[in-house]
PDB file of N, CA and C in Angstrom:
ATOM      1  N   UNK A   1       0.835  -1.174   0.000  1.00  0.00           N
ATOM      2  CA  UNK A   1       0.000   0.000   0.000  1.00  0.00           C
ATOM      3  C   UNK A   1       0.883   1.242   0.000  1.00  0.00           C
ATOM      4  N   UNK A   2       1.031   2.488  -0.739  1.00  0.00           N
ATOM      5  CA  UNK A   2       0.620   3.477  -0.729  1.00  0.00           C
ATOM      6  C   UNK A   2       0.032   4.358  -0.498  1.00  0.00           C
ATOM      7  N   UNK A   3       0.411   5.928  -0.580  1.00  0.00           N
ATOM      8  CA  UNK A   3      -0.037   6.923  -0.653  1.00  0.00           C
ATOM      9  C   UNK A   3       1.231   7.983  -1.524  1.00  0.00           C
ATOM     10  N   UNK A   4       0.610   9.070  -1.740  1.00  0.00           N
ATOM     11  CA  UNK A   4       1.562  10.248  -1.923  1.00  0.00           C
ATOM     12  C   UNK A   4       0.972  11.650  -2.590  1.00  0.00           C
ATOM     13  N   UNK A   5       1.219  12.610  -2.460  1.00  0.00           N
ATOM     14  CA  UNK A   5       0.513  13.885  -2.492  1.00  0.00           C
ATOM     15  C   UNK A   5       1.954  14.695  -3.724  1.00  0.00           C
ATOM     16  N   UNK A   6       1.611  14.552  -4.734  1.00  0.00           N
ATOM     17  CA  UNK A   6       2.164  15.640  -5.923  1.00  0.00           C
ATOM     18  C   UNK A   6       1.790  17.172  -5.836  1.00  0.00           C
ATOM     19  N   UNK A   7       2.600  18.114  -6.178  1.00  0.00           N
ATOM     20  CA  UNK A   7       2.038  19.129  -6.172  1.00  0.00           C
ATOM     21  C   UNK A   7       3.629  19.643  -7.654  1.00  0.00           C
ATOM     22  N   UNK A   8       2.613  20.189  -7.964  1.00  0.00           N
ATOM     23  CA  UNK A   8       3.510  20.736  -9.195  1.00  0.00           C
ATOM     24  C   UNK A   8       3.685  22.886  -9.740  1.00  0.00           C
ATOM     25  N   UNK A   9       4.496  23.250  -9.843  1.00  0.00           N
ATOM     26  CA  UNK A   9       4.299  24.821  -9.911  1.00  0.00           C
ATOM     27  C   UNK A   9       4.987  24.987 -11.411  1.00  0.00           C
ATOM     28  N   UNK A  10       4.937  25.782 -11.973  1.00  0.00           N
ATOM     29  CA  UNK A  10       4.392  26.265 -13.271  1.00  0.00           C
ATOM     30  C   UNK A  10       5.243  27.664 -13.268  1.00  0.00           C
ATOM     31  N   UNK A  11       6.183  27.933 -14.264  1.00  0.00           N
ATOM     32  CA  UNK A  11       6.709  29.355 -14.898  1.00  0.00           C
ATOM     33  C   UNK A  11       7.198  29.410 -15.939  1.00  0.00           C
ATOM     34  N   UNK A  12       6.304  30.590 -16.510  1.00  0.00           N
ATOM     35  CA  UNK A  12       7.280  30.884 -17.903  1.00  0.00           C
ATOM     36  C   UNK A  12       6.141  29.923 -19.025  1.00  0.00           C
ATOM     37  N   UNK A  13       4.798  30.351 -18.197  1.00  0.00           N
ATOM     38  CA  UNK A  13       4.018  29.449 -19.313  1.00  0.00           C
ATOM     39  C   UNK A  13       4.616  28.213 -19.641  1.00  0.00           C
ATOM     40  N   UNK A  14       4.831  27.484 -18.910  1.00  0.00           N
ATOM     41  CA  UNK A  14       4.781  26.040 -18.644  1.00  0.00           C
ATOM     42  C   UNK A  14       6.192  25.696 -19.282  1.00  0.00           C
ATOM     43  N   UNK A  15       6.957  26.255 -19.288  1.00  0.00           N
ATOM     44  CA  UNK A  15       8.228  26.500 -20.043  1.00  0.00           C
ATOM     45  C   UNK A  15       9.781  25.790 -19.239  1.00  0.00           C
ATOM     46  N   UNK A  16       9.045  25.867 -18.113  1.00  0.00           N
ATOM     47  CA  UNK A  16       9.457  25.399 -16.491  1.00  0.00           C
ATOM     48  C   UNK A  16       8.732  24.709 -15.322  1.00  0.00           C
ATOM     49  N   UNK A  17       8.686  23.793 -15.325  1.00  0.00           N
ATOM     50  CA  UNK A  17       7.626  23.156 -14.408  1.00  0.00           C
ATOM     51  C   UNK A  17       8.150  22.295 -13.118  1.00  0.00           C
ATOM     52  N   UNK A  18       8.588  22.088 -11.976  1.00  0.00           N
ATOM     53  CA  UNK A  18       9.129  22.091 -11.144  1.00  0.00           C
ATOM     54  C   UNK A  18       7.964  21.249 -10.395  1.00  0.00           C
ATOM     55  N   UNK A  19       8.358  19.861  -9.964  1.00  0.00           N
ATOM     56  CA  UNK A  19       7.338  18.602  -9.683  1.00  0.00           C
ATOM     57  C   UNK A  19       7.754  18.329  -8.128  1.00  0.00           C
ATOM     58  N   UNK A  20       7.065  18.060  -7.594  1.00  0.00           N
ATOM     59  CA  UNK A  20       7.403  17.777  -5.902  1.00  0.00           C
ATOM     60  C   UNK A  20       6.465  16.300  -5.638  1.00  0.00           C
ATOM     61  N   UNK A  21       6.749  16.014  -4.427  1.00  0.00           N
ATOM     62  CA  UNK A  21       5.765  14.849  -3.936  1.00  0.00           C
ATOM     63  C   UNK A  21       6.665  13.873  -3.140  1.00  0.00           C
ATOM     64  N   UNK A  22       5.393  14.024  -2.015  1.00  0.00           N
ATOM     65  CA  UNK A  22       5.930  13.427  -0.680  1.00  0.00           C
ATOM     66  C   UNK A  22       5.069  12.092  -0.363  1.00  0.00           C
ATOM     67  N   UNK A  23       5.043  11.096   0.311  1.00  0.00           N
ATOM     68  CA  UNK A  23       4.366  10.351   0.529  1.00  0.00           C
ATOM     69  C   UNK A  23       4.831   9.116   1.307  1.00  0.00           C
ATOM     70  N   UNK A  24       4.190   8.440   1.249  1.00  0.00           N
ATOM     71  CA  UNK A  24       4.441   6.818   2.176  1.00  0.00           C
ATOM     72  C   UNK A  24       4.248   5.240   1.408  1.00  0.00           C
ATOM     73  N   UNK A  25       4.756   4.511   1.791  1.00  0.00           N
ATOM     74  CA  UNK A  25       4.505   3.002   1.722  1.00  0.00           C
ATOM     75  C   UNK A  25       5.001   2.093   2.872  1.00  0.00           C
ATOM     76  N   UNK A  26       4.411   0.657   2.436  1.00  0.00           N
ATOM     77  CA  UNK A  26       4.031   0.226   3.490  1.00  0.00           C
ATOM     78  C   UNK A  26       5.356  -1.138   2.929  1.00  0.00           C
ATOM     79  N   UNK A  27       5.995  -1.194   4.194  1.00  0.00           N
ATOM     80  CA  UNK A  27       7.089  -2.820   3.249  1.00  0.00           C
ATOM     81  C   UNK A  27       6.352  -3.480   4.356  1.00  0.00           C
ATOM     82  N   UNK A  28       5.849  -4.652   3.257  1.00  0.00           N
ATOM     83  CA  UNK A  28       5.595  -5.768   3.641  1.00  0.00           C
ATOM     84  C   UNK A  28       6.488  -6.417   4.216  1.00  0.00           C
ATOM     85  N   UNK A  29       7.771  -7.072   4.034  1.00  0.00           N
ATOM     86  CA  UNK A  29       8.398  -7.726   4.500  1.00  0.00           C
ATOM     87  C   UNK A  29       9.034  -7.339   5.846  1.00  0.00           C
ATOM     88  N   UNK A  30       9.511  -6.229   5.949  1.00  0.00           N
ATOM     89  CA  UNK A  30       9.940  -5.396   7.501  1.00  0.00           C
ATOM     90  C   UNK A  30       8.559  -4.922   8.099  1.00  0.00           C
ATOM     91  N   UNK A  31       7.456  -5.088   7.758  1.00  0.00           N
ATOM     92  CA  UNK A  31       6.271  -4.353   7.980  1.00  0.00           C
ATOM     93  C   UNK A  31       6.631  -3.128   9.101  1.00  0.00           C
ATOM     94  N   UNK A  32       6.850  -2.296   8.203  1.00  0.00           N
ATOM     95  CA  UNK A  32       6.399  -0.775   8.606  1.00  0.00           C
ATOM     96  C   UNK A  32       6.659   0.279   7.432  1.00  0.00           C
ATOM     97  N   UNK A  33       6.489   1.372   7.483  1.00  0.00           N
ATOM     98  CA  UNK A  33       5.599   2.165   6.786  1.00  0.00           C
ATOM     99  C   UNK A  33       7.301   3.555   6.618  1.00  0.00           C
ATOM    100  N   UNK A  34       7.350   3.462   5.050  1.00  0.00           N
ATOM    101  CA  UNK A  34       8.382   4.615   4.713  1.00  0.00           C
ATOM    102  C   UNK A  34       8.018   5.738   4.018  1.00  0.00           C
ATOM    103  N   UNK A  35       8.755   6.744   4.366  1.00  0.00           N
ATOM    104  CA  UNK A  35       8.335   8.086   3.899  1.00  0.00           C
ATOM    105  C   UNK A  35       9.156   8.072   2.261  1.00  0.00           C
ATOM    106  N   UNK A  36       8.466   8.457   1.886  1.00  0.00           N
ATOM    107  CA  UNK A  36       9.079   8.549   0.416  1.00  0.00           C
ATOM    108  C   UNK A  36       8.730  10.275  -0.394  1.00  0.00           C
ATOM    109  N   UNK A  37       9.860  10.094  -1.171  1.00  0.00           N
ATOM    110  CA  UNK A  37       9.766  12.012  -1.824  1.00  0.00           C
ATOM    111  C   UNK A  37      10.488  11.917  -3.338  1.00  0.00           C
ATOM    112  N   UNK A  38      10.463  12.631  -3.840  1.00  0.00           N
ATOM    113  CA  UNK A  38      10.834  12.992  -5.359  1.00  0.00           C
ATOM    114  C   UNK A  38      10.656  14.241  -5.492  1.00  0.00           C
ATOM    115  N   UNK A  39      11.431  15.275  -6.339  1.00  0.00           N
ATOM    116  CA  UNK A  39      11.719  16.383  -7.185  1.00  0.00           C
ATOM    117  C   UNK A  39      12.224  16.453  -8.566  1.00  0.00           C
ATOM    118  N   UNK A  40      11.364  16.947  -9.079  1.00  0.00           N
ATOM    119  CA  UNK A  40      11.657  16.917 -10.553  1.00  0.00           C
ATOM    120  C   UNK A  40      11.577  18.247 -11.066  1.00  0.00           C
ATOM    121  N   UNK A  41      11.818  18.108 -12.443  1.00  0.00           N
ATOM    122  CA  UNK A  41      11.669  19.182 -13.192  1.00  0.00           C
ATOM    123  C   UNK A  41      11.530  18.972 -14.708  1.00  0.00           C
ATOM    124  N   UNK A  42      10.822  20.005 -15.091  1.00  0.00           N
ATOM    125  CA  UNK A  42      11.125  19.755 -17.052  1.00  0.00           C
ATOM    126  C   UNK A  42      11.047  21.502 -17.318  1.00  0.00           C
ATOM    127  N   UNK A  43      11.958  21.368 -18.340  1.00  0.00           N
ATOM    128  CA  UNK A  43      12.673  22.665 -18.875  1.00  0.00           C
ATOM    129  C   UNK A  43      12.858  22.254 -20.264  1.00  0.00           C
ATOM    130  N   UNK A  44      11.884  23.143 -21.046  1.00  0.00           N
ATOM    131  CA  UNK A  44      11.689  23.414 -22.178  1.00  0.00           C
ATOM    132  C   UNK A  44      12.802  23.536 -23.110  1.00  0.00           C
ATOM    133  N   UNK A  45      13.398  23.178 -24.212  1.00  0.00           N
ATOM    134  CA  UNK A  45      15.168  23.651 -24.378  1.00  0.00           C
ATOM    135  C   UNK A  45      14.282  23.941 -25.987  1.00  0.00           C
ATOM    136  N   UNK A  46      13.400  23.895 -26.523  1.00  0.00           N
ATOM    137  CA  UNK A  46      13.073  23.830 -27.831  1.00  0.00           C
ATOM    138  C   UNK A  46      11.363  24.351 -28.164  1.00  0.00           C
ATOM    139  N   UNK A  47      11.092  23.952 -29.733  1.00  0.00           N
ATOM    140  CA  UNK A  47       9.631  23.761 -29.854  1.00  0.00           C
ATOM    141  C   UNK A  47       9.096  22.806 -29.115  1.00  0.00           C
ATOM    142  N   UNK A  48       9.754  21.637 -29.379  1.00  0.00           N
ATOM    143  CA  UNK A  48       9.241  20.484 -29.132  1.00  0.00           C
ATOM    144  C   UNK A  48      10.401  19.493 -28.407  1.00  0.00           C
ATOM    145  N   UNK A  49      11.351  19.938 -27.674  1.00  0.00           N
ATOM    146  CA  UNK A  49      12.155  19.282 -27.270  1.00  0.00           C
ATOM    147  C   UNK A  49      12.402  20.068 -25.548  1.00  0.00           C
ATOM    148  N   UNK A  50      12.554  18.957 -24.567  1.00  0.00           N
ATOM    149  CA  UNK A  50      12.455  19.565 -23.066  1.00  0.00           C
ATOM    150  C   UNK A  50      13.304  18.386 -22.580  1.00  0.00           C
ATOM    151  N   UNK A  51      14.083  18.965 -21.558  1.00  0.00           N
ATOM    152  CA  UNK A  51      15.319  18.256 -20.716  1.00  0.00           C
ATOM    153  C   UNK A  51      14.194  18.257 -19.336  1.00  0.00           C
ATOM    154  N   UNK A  52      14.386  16.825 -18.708  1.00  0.00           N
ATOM    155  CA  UNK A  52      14.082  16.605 -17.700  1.00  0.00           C
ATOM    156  C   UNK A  52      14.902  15.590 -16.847  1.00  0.00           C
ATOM    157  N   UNK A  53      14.664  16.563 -15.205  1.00  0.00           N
ATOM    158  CA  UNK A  53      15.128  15.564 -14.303  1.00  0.00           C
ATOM    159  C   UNK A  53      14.511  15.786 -13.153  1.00  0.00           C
ATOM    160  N   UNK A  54      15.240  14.744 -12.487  1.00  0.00           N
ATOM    161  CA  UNK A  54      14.638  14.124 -11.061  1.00  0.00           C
ATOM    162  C   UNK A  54      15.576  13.518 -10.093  1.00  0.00           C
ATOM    163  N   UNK A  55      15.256  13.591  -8.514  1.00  0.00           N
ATOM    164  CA  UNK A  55      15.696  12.859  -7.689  1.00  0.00           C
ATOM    165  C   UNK A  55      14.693  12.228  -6.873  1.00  0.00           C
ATOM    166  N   UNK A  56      14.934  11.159  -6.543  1.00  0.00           N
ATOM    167  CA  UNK A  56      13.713  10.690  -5.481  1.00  0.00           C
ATOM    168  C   UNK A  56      14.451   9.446  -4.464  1.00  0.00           C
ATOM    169  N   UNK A  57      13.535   9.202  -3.451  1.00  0.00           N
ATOM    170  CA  UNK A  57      14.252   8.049  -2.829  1.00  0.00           C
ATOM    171  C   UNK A  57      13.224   7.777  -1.560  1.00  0.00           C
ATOM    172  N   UNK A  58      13.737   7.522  -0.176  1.00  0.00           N
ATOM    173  CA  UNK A  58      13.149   7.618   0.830  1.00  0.00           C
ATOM    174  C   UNK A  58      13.688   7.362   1.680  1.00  0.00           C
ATOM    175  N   UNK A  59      13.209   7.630   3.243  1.00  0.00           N
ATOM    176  CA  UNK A  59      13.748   8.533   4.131  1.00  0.00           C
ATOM    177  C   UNK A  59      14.969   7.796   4.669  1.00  0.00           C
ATOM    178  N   UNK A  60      15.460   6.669   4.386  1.00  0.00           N
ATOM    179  CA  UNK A  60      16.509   5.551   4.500  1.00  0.00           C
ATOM    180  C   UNK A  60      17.458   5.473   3.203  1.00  0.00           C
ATOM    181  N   UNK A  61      18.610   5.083   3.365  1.00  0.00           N
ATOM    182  CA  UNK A  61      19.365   4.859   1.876  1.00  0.00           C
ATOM    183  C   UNK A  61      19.749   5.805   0.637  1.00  0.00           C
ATOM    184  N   UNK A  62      20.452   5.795   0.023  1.00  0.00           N
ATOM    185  CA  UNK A  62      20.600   6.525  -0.922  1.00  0.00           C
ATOM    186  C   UNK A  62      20.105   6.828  -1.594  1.00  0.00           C
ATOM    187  N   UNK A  63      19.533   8.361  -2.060  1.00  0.00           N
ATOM    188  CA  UNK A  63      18.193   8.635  -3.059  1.00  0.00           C
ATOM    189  C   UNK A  63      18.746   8.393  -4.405  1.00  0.00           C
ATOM    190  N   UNK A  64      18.030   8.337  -5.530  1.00  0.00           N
ATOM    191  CA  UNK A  64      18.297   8.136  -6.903  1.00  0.00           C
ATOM    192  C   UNK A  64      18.371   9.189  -8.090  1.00  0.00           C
ATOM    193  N   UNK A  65      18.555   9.730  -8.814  1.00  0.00           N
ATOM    194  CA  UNK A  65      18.884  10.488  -9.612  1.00  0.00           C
ATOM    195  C   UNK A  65      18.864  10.069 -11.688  1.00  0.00           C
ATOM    196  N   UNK A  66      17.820  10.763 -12.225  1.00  0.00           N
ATOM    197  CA  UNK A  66      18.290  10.882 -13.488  1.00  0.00           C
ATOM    198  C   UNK A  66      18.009  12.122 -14.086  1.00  0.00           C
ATOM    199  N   UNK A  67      17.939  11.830 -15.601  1.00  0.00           N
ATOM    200  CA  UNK A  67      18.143  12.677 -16.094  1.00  0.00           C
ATOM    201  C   UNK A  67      18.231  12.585 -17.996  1.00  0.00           C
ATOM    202  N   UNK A  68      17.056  13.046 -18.753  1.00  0.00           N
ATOM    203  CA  UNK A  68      17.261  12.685 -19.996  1.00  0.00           C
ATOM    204  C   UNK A  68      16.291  14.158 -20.897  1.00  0.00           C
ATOM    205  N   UNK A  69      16.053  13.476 -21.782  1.00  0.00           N
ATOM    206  CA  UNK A  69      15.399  14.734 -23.139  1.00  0.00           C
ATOM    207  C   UNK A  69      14.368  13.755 -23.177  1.00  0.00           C
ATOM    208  N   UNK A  70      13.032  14.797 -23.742  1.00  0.00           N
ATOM    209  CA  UNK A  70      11.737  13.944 -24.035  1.00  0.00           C
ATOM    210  C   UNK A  70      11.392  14.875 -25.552  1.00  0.00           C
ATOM    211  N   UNK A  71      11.469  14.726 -26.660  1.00  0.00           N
ATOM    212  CA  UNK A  71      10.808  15.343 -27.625  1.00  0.00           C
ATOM    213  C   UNK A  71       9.576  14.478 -28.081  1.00  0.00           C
ATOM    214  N   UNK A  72       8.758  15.586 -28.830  1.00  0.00           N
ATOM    215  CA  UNK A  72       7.723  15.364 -28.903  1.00  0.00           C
ATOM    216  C   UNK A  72       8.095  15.000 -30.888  1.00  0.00           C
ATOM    217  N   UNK A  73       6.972  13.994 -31.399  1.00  0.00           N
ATOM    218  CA  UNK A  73       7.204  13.739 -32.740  1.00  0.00           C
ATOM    219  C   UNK A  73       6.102  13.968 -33.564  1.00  0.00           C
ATOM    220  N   UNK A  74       5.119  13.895 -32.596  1.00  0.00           N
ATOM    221  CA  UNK A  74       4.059  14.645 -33.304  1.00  0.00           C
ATOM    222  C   UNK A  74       3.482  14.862 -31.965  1.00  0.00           C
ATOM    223  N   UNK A  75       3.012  16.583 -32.073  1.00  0.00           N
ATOM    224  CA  UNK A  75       2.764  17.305 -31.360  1.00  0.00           C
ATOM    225  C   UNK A  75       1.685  16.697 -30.580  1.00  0.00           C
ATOM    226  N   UNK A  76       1.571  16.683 -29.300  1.00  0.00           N
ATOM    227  CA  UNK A  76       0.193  16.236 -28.453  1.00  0.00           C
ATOM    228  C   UNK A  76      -0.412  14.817 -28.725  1.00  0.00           C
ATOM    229  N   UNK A  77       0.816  13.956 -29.464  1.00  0.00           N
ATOM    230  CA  UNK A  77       0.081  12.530 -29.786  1.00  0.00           C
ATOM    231  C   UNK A  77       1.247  11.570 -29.623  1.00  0.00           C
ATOM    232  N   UNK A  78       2.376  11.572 -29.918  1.00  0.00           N
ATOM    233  CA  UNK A  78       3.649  11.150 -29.976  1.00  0.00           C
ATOM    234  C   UNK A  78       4.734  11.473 -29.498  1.00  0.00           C
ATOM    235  N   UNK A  79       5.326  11.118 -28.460  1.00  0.00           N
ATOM    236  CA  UNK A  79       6.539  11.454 -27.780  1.00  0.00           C
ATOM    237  C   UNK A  79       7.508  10.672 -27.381  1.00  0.00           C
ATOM    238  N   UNK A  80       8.692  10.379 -27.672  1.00  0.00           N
ATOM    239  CA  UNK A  80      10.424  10.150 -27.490  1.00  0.00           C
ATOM    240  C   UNK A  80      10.649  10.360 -26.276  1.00  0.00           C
ATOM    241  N   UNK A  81      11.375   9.603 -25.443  1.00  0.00           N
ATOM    242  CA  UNK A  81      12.433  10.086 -24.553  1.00  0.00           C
ATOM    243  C   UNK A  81      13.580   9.163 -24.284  1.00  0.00           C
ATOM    244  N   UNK A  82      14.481   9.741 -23.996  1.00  0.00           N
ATOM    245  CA  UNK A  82      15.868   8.783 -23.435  1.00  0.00           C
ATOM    246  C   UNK A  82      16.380   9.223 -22.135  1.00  0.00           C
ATOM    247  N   UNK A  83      16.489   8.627 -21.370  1.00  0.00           N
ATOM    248  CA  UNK A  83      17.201   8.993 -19.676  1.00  0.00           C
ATOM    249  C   UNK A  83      18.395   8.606 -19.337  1.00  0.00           C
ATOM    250  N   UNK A  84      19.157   8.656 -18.734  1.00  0.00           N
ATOM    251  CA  UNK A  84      20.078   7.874 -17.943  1.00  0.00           C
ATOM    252  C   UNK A  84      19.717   8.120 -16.392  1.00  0.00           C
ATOM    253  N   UNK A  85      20.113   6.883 -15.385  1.00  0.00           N
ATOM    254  CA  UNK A  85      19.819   7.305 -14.057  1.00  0.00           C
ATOM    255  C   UNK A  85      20.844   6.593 -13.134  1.00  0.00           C
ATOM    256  N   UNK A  86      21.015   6.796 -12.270  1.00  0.00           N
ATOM    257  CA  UNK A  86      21.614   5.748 -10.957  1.00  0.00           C
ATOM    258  C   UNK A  86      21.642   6.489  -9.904  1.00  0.00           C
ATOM    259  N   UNK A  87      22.143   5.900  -8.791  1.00  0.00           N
ATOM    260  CA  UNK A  87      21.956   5.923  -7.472  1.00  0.00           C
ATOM    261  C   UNK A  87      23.114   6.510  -6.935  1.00  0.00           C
ATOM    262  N   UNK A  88      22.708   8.658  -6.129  1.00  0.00           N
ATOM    263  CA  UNK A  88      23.459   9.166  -5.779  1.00  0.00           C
ATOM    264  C   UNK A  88      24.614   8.199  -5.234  1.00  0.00           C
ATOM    265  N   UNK A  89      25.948   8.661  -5.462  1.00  0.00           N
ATOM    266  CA  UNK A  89      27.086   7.668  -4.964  1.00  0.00           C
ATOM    267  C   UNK A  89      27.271   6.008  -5.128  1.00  0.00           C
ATOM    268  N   UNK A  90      26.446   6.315  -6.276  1.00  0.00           N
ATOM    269  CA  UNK A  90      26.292   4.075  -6.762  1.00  0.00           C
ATOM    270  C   UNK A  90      27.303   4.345  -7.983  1.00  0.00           C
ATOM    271  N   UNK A  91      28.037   2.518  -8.356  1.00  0.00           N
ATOM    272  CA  UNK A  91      28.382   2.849  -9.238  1.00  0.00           C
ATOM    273  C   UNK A  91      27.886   2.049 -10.567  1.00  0.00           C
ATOM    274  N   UNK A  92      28.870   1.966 -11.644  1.00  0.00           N
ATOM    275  CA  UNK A  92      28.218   1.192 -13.051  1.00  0.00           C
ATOM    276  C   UNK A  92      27.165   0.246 -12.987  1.00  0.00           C
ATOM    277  N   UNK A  93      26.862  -0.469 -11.966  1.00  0.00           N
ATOM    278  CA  UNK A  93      26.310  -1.629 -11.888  1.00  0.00           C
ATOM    279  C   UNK A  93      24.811  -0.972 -11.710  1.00  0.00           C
ATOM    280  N   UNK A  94      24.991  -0.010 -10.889  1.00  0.00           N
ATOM    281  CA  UNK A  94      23.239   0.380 -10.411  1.00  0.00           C
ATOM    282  C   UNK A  94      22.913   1.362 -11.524  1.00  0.00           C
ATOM    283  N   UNK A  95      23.811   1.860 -12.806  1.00  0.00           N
ATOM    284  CA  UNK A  95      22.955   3.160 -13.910  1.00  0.00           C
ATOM    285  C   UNK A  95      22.091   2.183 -14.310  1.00  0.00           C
ATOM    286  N   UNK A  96      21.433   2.750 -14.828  1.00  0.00           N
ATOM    287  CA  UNK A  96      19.942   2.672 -16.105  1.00  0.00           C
ATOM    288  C   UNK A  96      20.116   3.050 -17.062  1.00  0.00           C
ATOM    289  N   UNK A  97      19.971   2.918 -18.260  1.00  0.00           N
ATOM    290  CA  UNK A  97      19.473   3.618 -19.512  1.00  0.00           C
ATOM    291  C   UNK A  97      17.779   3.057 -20.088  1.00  0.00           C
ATOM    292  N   UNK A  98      17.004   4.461 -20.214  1.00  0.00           N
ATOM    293  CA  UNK A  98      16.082   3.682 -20.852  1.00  0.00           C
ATOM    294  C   UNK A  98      15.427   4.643 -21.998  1.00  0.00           C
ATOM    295  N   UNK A  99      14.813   4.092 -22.762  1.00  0.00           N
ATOM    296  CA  UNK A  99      14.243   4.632 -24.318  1.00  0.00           C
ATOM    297  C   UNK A  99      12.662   4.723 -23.992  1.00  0.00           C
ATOM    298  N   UNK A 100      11.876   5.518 -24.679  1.00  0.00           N
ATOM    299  CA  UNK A 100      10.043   5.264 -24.391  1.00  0.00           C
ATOM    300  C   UNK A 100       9.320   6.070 -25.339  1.00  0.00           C
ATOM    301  N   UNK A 101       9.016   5.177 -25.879  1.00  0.00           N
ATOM    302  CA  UNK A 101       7.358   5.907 -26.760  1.00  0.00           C
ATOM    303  C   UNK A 101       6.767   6.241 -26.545  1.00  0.00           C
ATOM    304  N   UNK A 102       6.279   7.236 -26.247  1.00  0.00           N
ATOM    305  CA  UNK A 102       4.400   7.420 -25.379  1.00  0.00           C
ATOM    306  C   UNK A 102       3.607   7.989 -26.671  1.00  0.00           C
ATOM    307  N   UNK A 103       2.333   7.698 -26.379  1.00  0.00           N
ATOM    308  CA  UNK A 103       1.156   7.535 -27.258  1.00  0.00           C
ATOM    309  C   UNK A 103       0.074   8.258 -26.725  1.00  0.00           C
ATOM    310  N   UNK A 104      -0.523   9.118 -27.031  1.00  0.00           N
ATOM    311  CA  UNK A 104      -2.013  10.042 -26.193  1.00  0.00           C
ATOM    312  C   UNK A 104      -2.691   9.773 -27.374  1.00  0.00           C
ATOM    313  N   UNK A 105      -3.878   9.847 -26.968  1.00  0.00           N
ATOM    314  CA  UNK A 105      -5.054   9.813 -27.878  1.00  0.00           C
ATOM    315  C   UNK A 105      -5.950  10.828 -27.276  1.00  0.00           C
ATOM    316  N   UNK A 106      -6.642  11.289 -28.185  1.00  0.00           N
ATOM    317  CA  UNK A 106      -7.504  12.628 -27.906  1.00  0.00           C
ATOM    318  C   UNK A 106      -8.482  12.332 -26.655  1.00  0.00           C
ATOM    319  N   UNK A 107      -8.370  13.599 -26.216  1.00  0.00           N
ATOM    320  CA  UNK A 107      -8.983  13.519 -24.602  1.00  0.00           C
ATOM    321  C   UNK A 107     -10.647  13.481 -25.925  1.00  0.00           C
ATOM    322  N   UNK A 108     -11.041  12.676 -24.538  1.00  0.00           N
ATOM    323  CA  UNK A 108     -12.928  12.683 -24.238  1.00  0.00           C
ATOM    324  C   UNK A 108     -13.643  13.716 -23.940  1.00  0.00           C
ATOM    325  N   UNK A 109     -13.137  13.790 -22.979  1.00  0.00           N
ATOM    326  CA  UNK A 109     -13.610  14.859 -22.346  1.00  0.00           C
ATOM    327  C   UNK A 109     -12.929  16.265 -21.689  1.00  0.00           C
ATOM    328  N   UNK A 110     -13.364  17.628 -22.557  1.00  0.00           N
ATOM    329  CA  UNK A 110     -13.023  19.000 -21.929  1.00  0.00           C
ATOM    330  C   UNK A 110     -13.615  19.881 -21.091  1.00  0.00           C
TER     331      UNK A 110
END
């Protein structure tokens, strides 16, 4: 189980968007309950091209860190991204690389 509360702020006509969120889970196996957080960001670098990153982790252990570009390929329907990530003070073994398509289809409802 979960929880967590996002809150996101906005400048520069969305040009800059700066992501927060705090929250909890529950480990089953140690049964008890961790605080968990993330900060992000996306920064516009183009028409259609924006650098984003993030750290997140929880209230134990080393938090995590990435960092990649998301362009868009067709505007509001199709979008690219590539990241790299790993774990403040980890080394080769714990990076990531990952690639992603995303797909929207026209909202239903305005």
């Amino acid at each position: 189980m979960y929880a967590y509360v996002p809150v996101s702020f906005s400048w520069r006509d969305d040009r800059f968007v700066l992501h927060t969120n705090l929250g909890t889970l529950h480990d089953k196996a140690a049964q008890r309950y961790r605080m968990t957080w993330g900060l992000g960001t996306e920064t516009q670098l183009g028409a259609a091209t924006w650098l984003v990153a993030e750290t997140f982790g929880q209230n134990s252990g080393r938090p995590y860190w990435q960092v990649g570009v998301r362009h868009w390929l067709v505007r509001d329907r199709v979008q690219v991204d590539a990241t790299v990530g790993d774990r403040w003070g980890g080394d080769a073994r714990q990076r990531w690389v990952s690639v992603g398509l995303r797909l929207l289809t026209p909202r239903l409802l305005d």
